[in-house]
C-alpha atoms as a PDB file:
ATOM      1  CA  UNK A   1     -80.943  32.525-109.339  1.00  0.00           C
ATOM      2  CA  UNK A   2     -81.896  29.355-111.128  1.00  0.00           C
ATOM      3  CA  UNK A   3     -81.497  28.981-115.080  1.00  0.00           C
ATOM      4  CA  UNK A   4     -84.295  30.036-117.636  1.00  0.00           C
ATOM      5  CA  UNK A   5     -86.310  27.118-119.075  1.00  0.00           C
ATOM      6  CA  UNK A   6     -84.703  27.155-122.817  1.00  0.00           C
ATOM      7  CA  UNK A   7     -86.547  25.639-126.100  1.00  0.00           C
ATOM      8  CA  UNK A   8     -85.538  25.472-129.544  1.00  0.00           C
ATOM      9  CA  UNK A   9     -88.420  25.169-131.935  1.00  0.00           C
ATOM     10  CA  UNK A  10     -88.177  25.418-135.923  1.00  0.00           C
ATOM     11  CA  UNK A  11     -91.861  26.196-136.786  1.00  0.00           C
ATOM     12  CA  UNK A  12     -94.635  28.163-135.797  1.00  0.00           C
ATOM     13  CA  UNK A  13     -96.445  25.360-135.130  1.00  0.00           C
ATOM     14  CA  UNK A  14     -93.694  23.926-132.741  1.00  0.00           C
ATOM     15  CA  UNK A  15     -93.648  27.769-130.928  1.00  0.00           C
ATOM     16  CA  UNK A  16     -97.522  27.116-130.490  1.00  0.00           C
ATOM     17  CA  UNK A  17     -97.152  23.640-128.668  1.00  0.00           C
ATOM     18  CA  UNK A  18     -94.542  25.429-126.376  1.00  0.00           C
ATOM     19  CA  UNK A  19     -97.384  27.987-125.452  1.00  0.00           C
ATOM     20  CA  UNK A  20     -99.567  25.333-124.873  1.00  0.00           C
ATOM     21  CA  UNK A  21     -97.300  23.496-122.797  1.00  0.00           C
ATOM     22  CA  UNK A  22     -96.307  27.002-120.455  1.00  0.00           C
ATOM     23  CA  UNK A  23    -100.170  27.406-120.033  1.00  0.00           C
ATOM     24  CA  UNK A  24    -100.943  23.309-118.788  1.00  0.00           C
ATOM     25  CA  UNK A  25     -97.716  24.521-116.273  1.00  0.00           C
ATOM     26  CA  UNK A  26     -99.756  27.816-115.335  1.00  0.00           C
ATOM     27  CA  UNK A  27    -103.115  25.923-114.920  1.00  0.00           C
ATOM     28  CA  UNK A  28    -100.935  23.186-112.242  1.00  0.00           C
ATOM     29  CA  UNK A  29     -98.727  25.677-110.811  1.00  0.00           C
ATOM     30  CA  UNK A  30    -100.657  29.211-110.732  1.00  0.00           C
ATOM     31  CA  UNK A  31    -104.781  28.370-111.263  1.00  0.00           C
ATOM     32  CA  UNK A  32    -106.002  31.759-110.055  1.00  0.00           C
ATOM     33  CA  UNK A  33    -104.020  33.311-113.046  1.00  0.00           C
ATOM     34  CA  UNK A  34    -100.450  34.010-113.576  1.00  0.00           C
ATOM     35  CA  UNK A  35     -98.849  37.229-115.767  1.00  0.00           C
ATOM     36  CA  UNK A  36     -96.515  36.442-118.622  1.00  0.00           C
ATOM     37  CA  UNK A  37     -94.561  38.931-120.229  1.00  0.00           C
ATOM     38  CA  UNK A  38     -93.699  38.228-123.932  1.00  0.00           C
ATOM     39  CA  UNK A  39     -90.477  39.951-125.767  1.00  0.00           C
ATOM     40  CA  UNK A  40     -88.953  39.584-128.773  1.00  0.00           C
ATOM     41  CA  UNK A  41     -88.870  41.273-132.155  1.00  0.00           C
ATOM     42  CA  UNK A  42     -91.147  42.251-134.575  1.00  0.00           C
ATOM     43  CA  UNK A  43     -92.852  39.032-136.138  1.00  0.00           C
ATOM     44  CA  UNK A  44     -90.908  36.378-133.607  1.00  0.00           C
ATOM     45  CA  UNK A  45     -93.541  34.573-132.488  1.00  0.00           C
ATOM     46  CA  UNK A  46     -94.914  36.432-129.875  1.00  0.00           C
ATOM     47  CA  UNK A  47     -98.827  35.953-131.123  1.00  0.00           C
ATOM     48  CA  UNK A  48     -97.842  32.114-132.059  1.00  0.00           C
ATOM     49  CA  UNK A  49     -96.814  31.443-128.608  1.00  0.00           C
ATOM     50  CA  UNK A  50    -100.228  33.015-126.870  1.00  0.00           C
ATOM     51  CA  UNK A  51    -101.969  31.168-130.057  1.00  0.00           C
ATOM     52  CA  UNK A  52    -100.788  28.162-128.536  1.00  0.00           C
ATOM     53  CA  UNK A  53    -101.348  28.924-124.619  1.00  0.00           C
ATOM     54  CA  UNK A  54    -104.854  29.993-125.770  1.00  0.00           C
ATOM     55  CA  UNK A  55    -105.580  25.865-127.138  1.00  0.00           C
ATOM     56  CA  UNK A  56    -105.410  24.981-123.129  1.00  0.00           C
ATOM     57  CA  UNK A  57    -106.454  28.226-121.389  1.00  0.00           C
ATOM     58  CA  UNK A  58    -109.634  29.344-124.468  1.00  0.00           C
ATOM     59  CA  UNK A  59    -109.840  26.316-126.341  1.00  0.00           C
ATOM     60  CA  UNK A  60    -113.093  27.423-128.341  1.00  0.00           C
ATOM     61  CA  UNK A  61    -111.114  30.754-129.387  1.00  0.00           C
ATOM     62  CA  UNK A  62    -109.175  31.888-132.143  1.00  0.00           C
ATOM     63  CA  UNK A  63    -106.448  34.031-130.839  1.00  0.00           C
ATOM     64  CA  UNK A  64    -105.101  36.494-133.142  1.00  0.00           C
ATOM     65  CA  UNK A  65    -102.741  39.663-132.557  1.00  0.00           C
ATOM     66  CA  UNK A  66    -104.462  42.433-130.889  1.00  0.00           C
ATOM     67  CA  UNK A  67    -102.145  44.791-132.474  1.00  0.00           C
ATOM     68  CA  UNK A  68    -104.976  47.135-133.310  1.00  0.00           C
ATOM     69  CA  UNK A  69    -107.368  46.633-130.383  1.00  0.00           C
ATOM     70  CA  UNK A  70    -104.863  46.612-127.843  1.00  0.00           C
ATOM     71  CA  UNK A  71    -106.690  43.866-125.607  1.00  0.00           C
ATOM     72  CA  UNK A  72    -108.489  40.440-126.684  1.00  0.00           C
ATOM     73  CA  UNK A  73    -110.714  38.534-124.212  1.00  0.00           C
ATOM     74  CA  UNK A  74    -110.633  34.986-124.700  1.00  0.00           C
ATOM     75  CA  UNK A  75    -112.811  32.095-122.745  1.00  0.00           C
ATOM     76  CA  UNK A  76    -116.308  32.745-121.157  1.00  0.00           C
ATOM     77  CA  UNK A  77    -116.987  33.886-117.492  1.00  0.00           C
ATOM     78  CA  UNK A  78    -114.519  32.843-114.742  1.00  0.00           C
ATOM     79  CA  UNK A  79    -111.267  32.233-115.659  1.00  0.00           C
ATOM     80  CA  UNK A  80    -109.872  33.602-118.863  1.00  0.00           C
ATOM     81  CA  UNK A  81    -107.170  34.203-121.482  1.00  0.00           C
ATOM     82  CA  UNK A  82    -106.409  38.138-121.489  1.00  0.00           C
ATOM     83  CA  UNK A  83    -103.562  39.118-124.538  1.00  0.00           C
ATOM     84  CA  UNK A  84    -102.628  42.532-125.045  1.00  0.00           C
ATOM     85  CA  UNK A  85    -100.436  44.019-127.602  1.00  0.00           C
ATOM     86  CA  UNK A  86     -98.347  46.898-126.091  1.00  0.00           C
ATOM     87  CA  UNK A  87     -97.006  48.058-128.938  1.00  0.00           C
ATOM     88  CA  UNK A  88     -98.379  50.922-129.915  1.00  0.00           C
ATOM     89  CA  UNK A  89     -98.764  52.031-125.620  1.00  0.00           C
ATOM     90  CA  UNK A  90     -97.306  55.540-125.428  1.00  0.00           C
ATOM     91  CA  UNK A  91     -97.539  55.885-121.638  1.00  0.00           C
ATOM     92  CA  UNK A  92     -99.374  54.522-118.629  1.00  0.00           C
ATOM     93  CA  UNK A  93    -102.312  56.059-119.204  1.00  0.00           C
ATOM     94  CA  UNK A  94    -103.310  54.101-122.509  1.00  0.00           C
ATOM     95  CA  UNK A  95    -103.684  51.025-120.471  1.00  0.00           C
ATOM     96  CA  UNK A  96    -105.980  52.754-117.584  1.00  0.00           C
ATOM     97  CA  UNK A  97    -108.295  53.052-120.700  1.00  0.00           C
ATOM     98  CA  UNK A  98    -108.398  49.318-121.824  1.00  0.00           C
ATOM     99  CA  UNK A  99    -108.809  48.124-118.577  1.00  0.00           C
ATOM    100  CA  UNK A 100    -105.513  46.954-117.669  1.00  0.00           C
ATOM    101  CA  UNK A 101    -105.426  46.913-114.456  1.00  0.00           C
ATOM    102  CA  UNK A 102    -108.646  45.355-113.345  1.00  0.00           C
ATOM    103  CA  UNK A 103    -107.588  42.172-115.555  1.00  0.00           C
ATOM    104  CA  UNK A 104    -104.845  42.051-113.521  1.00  0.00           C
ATOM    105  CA  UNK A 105    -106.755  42.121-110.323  1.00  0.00           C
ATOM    106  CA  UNK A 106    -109.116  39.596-111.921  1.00  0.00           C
ATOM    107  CA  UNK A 107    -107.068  36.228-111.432  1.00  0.00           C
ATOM    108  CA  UNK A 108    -106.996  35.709-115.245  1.00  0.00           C
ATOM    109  CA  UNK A 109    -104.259  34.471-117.530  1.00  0.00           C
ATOM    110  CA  UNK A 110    -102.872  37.514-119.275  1.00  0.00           C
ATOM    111  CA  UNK A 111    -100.284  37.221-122.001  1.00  0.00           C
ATOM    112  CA  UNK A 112     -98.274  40.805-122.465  1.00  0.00           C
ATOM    113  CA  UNK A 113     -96.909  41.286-125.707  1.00  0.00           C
ATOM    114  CA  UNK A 114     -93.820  44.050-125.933  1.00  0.00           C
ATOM    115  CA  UNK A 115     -94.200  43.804-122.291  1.00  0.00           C
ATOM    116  CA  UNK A 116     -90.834  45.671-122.077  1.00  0.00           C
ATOM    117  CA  UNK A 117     -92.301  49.059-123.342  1.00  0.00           C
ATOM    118  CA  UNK A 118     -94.199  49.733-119.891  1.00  0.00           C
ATOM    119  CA  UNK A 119     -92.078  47.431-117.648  1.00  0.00           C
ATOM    120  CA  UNK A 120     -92.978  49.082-114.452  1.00  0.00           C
ATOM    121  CA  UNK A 121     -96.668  47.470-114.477  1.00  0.00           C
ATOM    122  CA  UNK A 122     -95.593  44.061-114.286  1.00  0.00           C
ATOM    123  CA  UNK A 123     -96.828  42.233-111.017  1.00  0.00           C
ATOM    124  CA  UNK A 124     -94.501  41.317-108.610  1.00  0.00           C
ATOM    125  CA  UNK A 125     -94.443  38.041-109.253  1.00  0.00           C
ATOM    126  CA  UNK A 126     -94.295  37.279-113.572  1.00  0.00           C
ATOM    127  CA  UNK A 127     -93.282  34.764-116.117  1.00  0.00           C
ATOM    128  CA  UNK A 128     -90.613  35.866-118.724  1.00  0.00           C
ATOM    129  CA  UNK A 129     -90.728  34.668-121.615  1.00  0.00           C
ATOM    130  CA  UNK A 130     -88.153  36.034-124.729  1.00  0.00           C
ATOM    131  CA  UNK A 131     -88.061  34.681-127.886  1.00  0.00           C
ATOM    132  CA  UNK A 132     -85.469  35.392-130.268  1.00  0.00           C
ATOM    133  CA  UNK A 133     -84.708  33.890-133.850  1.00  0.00           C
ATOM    134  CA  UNK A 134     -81.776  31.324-134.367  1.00  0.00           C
ATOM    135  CA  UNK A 135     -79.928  30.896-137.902  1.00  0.00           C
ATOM    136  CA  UNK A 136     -83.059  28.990-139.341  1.00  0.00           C
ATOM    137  CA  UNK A 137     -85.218  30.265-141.223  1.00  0.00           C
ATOM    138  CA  UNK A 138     -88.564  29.375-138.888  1.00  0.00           C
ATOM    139  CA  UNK A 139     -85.779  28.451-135.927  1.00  0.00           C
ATOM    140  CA  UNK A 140     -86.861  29.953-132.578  1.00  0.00           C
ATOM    141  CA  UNK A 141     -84.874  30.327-129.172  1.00  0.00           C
ATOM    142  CA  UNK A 142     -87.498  30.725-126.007  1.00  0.00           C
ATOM    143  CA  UNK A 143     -86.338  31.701-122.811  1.00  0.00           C
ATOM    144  CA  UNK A 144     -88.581  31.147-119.976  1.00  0.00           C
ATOM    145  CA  UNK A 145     -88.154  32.016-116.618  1.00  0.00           C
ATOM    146  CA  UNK A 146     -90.545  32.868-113.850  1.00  0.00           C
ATOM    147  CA  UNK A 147     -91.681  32.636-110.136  1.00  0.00           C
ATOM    148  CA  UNK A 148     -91.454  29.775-107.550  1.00  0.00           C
ATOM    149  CA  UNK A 149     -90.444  26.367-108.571  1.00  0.00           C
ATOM    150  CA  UNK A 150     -88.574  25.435-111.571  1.00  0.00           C
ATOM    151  CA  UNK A 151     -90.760  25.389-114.734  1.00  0.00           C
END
């Protein structure tokens, strides 16, 4: 099993250029769309890191949490930015009803926040990406790990 992909950042803004530069790895590695499952706690960095993937994959959107809708769309027809916010998910079905599954089968980007709560409909194949705080007070740890070759 190789080693996760590990980055220390000590801003938001520095979490949002390491979204950015996981999504300009997707578009190379994985164009017809890629999953990536986000965990970490509550206010992490989570939305800053699919803020920042959105700048490559959306780059006219404004990606915010969809904590309340669920699901946000982002980028216009073909390819595009999917980001949904499982946290409030109580069970399988709650996704059938926002379409989750037909994004999936879309070849689009999605970005899975509290991915962890339903994990048994993750692809097959996924990127994992954890972020945790370090001792500083904006200091982030990101572990990423996915499919195929190294990232």
């Amino acid at each position: 099993m190789r080693q996760p992909l590990v980055i220390e950042t000590h801003s938001a803004r520095e979490t949002e250029a390491a979204g950015a530069a996981l999504a300009r790895d997707l578009l190379e590695k994985e164009p017809d769309g890629a999953v990536v499952a986000l965990s970490g706690d509550l206010g992490v960095g989570k939305t800053a890191f699919a803020r920042g993937a959105g700048t490559v994959l959306a780059p006219d959107a404004c990606v915010q949490s969809p904590t309340y809708t669920l699901v946000r769309v982002y980028g216009g027809p073909g390819r595009q930015m999917i980001h949904f916010d499982l946290y409030r998910i109580q069970d399988e079905d709650d996704l059938l009803s926002v379409g989750f599954y037909d994004y999936l089968e879309e070849g689009n980007f999605l970005f899975i926040e509290w991915s962890e709560r339903v994990p048994q409909v993750l692809p097959e194949r996924f990127y994992r990406v954890e972020i945790e705080r370090t001792g500083e007070p904006d200091g982030r740890r990101i572990r990423i790990t996915g499919p195929g070759e190294a990232l």
